[in-house]
PDB file of N, CA and C in Angstrom:
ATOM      1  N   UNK A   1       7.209  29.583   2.702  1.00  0.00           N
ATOM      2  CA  UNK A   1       6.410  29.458   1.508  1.00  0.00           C
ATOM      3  C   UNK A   1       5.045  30.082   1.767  1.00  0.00           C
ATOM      4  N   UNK A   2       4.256  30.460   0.796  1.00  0.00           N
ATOM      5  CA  UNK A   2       2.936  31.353   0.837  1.00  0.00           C
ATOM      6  C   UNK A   2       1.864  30.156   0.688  1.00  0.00           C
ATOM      7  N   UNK A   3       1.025  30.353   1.302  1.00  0.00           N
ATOM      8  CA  UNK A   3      -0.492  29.543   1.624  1.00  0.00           C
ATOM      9  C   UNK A   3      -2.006  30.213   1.188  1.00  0.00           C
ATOM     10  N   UNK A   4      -2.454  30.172   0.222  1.00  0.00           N
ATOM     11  CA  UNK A   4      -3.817  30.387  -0.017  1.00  0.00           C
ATOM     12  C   UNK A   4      -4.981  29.242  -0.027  1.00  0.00           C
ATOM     13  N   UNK A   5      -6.052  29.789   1.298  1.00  0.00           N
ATOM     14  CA  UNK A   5      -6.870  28.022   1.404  1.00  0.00           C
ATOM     15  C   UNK A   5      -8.232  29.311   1.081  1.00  0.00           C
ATOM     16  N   UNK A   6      -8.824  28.612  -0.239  1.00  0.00           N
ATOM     17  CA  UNK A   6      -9.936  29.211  -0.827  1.00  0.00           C
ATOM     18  C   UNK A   6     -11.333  28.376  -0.649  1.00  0.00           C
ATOM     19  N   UNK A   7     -12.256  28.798  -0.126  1.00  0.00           N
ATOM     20  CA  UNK A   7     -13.052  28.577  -0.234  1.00  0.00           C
ATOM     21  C   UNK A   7     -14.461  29.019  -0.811  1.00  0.00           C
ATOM     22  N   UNK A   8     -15.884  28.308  -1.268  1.00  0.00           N
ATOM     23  CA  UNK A   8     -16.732  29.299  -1.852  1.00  0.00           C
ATOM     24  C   UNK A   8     -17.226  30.511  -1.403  1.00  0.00           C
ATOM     25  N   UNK A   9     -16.736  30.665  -0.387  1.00  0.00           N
ATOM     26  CA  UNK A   9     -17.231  32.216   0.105  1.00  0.00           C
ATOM     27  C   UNK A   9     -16.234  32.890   0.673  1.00  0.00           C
ATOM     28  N   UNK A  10     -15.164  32.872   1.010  1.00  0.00           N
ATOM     29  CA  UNK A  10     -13.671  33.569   1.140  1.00  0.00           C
ATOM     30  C   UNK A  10     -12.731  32.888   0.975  1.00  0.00           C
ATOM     31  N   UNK A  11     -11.892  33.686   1.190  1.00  0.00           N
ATOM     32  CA  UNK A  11     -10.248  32.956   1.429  1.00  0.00           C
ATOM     33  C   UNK A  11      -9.957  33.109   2.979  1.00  0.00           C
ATOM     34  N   UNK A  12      -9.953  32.081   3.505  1.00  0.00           N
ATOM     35  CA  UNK A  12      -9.499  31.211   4.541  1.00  0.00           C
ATOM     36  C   UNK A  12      -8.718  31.835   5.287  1.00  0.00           C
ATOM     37  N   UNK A  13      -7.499  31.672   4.640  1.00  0.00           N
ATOM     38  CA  UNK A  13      -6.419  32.471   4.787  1.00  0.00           C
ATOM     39  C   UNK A  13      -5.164  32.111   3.598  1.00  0.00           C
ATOM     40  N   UNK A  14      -4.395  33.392   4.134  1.00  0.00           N
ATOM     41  CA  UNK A  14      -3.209  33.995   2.824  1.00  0.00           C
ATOM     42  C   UNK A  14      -2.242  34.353   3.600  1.00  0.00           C
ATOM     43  N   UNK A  15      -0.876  33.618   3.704  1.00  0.00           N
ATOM     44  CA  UNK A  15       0.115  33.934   4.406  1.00  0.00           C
ATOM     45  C   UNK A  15       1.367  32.927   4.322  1.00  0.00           C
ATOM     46  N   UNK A  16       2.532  33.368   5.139  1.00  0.00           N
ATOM     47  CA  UNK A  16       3.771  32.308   5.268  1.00  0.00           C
ATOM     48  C   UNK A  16       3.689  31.358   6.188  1.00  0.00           C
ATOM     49  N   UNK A  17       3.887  30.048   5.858  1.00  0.00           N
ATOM     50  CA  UNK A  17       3.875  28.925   6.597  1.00  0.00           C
ATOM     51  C   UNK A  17       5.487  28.058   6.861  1.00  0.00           C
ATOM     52  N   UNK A  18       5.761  26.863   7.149  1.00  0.00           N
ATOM     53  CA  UNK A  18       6.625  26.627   7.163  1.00  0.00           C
ATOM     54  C   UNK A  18       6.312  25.232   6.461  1.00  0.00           C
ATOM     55  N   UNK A  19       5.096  24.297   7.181  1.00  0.00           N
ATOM     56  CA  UNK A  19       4.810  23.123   6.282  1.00  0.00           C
ATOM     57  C   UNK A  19       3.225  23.291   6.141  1.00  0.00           C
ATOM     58  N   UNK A  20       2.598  22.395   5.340  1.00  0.00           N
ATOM     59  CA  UNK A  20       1.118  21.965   5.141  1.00  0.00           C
ATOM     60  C   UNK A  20       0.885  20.564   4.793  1.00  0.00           C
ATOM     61  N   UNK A  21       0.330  19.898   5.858  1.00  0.00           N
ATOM     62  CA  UNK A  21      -0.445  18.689   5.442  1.00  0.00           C
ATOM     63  C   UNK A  21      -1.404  18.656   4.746  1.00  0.00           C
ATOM     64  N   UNK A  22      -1.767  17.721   4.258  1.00  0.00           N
ATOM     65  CA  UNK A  22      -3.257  17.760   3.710  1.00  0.00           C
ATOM     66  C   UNK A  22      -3.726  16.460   3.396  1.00  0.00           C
ATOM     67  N   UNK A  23      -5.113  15.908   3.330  1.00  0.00           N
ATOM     68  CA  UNK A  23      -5.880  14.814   2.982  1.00  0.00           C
ATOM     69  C   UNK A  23      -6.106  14.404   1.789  1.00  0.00           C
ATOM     70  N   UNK A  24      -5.053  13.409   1.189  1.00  0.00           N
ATOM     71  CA  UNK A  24      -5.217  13.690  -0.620  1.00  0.00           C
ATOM     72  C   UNK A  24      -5.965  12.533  -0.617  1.00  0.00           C
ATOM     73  N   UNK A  25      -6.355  12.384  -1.583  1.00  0.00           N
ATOM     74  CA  UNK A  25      -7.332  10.854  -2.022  1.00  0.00           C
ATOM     75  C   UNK A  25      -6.962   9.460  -1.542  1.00  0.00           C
ATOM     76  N   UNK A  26      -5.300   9.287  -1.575  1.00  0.00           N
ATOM     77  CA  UNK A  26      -5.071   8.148  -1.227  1.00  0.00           C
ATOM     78  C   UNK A  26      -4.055   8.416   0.596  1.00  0.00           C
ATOM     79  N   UNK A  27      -4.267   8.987   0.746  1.00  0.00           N
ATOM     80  CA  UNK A  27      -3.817   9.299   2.172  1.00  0.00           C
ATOM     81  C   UNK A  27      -3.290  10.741   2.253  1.00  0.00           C
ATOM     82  N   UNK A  28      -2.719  10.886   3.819  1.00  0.00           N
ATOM     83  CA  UNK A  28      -2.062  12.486   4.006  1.00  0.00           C
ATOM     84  C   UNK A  28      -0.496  12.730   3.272  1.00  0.00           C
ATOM     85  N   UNK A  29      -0.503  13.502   2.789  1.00  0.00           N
ATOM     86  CA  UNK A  29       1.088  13.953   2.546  1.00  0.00           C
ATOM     87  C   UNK A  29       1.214  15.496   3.167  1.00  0.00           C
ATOM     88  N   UNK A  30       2.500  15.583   3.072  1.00  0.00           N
ATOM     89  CA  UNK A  30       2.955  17.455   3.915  1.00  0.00           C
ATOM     90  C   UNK A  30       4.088  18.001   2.940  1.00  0.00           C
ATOM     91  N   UNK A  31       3.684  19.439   2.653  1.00  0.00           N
ATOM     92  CA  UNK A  31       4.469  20.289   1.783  1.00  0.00           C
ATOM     93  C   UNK A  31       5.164  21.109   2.426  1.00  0.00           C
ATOM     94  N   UNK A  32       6.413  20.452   1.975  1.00  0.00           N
ATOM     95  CA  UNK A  32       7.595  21.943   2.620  1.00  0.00           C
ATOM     96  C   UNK A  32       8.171  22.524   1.731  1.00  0.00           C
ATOM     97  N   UNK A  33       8.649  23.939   2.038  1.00  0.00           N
ATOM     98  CA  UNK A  33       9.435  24.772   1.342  1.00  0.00           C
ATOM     99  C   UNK A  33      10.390  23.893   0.234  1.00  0.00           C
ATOM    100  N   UNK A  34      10.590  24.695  -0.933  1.00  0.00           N
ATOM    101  CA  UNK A  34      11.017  24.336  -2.219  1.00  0.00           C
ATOM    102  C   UNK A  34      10.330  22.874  -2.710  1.00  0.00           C
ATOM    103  N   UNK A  35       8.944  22.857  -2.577  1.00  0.00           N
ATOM    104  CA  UNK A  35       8.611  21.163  -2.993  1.00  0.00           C
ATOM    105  C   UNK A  35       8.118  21.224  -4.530  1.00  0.00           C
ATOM    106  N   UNK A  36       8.544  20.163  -5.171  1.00  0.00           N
ATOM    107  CA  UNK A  36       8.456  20.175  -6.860  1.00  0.00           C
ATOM    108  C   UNK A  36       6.759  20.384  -6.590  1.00  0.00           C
ATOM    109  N   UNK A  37       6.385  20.848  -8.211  1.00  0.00           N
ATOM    110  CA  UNK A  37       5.312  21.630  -8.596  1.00  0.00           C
ATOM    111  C   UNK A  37       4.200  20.037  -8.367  1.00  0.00           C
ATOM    112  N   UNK A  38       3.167  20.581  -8.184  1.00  0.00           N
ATOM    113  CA  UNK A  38       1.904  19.279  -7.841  1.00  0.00           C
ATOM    114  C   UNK A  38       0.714  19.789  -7.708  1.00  0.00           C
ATOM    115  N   UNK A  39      -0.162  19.131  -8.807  1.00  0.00           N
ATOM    116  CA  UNK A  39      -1.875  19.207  -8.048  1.00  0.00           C
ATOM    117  C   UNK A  39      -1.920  18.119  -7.810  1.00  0.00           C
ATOM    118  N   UNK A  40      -3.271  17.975  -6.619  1.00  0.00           N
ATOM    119  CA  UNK A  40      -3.509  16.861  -6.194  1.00  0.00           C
ATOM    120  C   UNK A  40      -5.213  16.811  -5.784  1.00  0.00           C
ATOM    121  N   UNK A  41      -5.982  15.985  -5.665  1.00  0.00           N
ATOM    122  CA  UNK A  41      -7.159  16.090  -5.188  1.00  0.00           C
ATOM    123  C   UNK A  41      -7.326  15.446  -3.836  1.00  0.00           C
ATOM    124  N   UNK A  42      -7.565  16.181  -3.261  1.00  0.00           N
ATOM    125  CA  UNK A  42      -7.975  16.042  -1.587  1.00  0.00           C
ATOM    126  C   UNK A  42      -9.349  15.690  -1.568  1.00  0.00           C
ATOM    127  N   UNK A  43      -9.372  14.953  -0.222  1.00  0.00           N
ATOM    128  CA  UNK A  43     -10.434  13.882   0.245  1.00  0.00           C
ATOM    129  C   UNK A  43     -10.701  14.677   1.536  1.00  0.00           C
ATOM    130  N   UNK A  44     -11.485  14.327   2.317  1.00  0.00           N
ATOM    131  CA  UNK A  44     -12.543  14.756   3.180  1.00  0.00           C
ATOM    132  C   UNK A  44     -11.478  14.750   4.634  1.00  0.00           C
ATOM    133  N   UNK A  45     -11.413  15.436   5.739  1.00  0.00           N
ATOM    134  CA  UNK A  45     -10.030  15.447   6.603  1.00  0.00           C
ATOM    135  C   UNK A  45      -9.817  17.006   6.804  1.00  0.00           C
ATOM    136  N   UNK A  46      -8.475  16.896   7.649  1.00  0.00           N
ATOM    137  CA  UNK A  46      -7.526  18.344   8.035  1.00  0.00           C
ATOM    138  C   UNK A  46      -6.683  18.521   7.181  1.00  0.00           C
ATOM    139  N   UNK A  47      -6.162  19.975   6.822  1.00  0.00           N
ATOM    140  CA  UNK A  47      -5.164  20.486   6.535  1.00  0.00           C
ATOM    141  C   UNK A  47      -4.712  21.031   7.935  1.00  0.00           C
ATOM    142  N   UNK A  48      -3.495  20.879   7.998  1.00  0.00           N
ATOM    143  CA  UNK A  48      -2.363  21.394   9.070  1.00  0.00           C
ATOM    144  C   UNK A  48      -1.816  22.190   8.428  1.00  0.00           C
ATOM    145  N   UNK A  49      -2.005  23.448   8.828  1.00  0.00           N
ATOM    146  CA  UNK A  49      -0.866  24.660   8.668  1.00  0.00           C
ATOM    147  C   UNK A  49       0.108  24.162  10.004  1.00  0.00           C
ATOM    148  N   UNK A  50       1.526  24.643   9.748  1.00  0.00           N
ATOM    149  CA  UNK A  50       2.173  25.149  10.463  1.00  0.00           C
ATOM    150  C   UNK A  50       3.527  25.974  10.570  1.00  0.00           C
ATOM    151  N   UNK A  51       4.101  26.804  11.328  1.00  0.00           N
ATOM    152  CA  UNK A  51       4.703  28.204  11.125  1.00  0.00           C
ATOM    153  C   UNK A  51       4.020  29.507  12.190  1.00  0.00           C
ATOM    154  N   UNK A  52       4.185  30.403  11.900  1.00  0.00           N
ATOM    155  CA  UNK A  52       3.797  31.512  12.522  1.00  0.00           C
ATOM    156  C   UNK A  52       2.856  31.837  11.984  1.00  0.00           C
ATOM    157  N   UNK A  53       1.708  31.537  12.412  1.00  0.00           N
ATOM    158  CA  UNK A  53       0.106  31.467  11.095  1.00  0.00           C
ATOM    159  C   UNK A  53      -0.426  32.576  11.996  1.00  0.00           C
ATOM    160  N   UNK A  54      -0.684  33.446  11.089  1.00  0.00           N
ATOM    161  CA  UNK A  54      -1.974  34.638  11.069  1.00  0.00           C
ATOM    162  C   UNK A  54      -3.011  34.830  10.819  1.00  0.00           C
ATOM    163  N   UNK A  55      -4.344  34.195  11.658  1.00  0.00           N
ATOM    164  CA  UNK A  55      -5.261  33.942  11.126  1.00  0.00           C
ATOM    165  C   UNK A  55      -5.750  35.344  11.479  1.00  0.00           C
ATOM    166  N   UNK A  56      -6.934  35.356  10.328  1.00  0.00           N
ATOM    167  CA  UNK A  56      -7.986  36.972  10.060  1.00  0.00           C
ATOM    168  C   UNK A  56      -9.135  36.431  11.295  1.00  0.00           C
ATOM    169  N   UNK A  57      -9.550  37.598  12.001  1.00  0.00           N
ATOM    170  CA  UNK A  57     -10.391  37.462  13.004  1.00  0.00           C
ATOM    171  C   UNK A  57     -12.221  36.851  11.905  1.00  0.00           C
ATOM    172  N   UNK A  58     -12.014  37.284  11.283  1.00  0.00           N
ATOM    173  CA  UNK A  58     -13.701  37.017  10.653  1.00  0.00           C
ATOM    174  C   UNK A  58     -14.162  35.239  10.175  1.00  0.00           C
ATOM    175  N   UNK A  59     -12.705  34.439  10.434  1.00  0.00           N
ATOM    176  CA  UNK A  59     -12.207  32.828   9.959  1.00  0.00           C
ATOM    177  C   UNK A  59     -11.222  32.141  10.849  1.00  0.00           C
ATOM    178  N   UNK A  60     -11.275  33.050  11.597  1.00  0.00           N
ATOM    179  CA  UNK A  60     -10.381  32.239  12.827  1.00  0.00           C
ATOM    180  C   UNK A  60     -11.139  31.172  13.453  1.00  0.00           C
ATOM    181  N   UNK A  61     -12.273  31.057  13.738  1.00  0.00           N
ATOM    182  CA  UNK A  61     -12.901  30.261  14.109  1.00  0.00           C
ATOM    183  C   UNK A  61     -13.617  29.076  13.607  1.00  0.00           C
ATOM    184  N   UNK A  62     -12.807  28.798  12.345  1.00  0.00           N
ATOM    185  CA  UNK A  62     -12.791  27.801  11.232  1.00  0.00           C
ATOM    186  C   UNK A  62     -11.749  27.056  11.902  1.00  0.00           C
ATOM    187  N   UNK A  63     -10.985  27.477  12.245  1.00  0.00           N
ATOM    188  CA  UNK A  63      -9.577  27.186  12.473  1.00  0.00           C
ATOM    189  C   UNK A  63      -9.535  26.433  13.970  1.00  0.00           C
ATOM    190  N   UNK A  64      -8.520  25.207  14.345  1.00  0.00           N
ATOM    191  CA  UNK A  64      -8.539  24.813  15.308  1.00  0.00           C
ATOM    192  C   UNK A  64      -7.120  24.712  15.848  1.00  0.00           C
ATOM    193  N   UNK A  65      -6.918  25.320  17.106  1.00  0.00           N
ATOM    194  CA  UNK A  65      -5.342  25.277  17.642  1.00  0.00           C
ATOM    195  C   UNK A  65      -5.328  23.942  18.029  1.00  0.00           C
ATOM    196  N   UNK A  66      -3.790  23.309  17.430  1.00  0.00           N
ATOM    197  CA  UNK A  66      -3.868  21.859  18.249  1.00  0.00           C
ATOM    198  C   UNK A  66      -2.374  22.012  18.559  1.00  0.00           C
ATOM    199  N   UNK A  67      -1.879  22.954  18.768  1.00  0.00           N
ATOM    200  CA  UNK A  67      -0.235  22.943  19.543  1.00  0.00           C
ATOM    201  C   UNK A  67       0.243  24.339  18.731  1.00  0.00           C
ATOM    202  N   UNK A  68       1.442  25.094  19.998  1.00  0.00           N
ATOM    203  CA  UNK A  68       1.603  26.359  19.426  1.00  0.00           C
ATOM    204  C   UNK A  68       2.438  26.258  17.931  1.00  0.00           C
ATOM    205  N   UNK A  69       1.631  27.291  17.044  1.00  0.00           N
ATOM    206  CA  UNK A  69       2.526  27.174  15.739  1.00  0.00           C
ATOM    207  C   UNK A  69       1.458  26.181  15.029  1.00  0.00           C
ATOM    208  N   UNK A  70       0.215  25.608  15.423  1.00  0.00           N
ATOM    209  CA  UNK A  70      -0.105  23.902  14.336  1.00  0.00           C
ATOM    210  C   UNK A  70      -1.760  24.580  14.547  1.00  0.00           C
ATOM    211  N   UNK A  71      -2.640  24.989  13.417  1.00  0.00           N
ATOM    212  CA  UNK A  71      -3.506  25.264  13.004  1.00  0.00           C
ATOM    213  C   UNK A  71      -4.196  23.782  12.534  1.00  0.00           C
ATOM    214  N   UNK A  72      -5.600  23.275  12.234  1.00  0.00           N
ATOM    215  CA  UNK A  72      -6.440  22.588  11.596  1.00  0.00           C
ATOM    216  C   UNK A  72      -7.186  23.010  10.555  1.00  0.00           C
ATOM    217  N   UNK A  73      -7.963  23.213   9.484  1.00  0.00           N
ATOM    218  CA  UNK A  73      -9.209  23.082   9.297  1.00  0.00           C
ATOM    219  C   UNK A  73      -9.500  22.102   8.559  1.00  0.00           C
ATOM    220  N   UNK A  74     -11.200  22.078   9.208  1.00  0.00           N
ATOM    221  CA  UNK A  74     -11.546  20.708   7.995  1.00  0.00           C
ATOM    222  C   UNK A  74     -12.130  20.459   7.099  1.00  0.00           C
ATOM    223  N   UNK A  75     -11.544  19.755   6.084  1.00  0.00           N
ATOM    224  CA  UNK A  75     -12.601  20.563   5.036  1.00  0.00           C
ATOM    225  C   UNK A  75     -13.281  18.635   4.217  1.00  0.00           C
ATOM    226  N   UNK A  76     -13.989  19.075   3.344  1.00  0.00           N
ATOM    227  CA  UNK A  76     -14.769  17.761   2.783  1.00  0.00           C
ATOM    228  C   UNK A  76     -14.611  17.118   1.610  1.00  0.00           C
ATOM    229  N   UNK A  77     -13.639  18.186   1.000  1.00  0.00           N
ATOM    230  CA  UNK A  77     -13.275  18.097  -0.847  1.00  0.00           C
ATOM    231  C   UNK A  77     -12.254  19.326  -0.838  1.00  0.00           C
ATOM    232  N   UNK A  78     -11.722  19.115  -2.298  1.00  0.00           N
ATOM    233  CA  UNK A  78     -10.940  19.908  -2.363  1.00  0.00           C
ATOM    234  C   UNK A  78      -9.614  19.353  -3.439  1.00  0.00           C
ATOM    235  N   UNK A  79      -9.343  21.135  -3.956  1.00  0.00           N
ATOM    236  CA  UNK A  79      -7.733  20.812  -4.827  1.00  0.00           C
ATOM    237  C   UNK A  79      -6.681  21.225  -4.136  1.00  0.00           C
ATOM    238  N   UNK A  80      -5.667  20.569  -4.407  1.00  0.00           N
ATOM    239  CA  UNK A  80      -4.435  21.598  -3.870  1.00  0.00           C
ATOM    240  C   UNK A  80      -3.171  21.731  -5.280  1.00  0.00           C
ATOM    241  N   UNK A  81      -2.639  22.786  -5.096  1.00  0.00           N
ATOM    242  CA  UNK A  81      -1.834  23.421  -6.377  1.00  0.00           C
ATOM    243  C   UNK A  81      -0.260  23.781  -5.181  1.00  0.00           C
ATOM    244  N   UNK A  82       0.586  22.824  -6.465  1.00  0.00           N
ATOM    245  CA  UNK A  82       2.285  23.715  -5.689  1.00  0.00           C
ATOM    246  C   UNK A  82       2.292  24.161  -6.907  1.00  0.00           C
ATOM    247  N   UNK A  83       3.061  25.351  -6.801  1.00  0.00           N
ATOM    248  CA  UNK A  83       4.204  25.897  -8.051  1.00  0.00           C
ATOM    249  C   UNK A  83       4.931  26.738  -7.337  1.00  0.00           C
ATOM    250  N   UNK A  84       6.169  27.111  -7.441  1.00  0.00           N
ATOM    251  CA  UNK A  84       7.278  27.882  -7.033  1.00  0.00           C
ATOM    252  C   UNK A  84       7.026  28.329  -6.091  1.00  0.00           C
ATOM    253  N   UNK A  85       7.058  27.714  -4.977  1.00  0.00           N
ATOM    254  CA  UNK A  85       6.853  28.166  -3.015  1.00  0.00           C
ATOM    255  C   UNK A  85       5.891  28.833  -2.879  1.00  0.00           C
ATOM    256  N   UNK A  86       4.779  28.188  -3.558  1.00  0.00           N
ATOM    257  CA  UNK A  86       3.222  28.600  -3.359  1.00  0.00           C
ATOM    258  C   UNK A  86       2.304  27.742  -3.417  1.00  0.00           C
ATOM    259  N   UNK A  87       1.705  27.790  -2.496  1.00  0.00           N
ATOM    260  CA  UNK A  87       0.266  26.674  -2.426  1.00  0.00           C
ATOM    261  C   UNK A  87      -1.103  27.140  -2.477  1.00  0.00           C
ATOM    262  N   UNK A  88      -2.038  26.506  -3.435  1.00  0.00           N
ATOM    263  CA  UNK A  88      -3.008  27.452  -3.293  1.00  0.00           C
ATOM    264  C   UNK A  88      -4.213  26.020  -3.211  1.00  0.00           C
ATOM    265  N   UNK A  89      -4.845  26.231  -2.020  1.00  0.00           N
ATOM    266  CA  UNK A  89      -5.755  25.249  -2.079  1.00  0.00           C
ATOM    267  C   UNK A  89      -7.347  25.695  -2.200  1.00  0.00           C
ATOM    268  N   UNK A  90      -8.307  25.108  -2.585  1.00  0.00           N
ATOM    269  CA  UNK A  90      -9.630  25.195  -3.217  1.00  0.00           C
ATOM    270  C   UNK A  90      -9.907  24.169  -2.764  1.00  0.00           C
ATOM    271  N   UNK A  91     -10.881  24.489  -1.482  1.00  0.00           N
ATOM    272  CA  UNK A  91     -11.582  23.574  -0.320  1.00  0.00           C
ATOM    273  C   UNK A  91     -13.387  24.010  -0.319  1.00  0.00           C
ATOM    274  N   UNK A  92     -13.341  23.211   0.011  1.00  0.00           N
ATOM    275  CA  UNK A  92     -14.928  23.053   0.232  1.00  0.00           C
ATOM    276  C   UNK A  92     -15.272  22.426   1.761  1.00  0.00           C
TER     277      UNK A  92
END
């Protein structure tokens, strides 16, 4: 599935993942491939990428390795959007 994590001054990153956690208001949930359509509002915490993640050298260092294949970042607020094996999150 495709991953867009937007923030006010770039995009994060844009690529194929396999799952994504994330910090929603009332606790963590994780999105895998084919998951029914959902916004949700995220609370302050990590998103976990994980998959064969390609991070861009200019935001890699947003990013925290915590096991091969399992990315972090953390963010303070934020939306997250499914629709048809796409996630597009709007972090702060």
């Amino acid at each position: 599935m495709y991953l867009e994590i937007v923030s006010p001054e770039a995009t994060l990153y844009a690529g194929e993942i396999s799952s994504v956690s994330a910090p929603g208001k009332d606790g963590f949930f994780q999105i895998l491939s084919a998951h029914a359509a959902l916004v949700a509002s995220l609370g302050a915490g990590e998103i976990k990428l994980q998959g064969v993640v390609e991070l861009s050298p200019e935001h890699a260092s947003k990013f925290a390795a915590l096991e091969k294949g399992v990315y972090s970042l953390s963010i303070q607020s934020g939306t997250l959007e499914v629709k048809n094996n796409k996630i597009i999150v709007l972090a702060d």
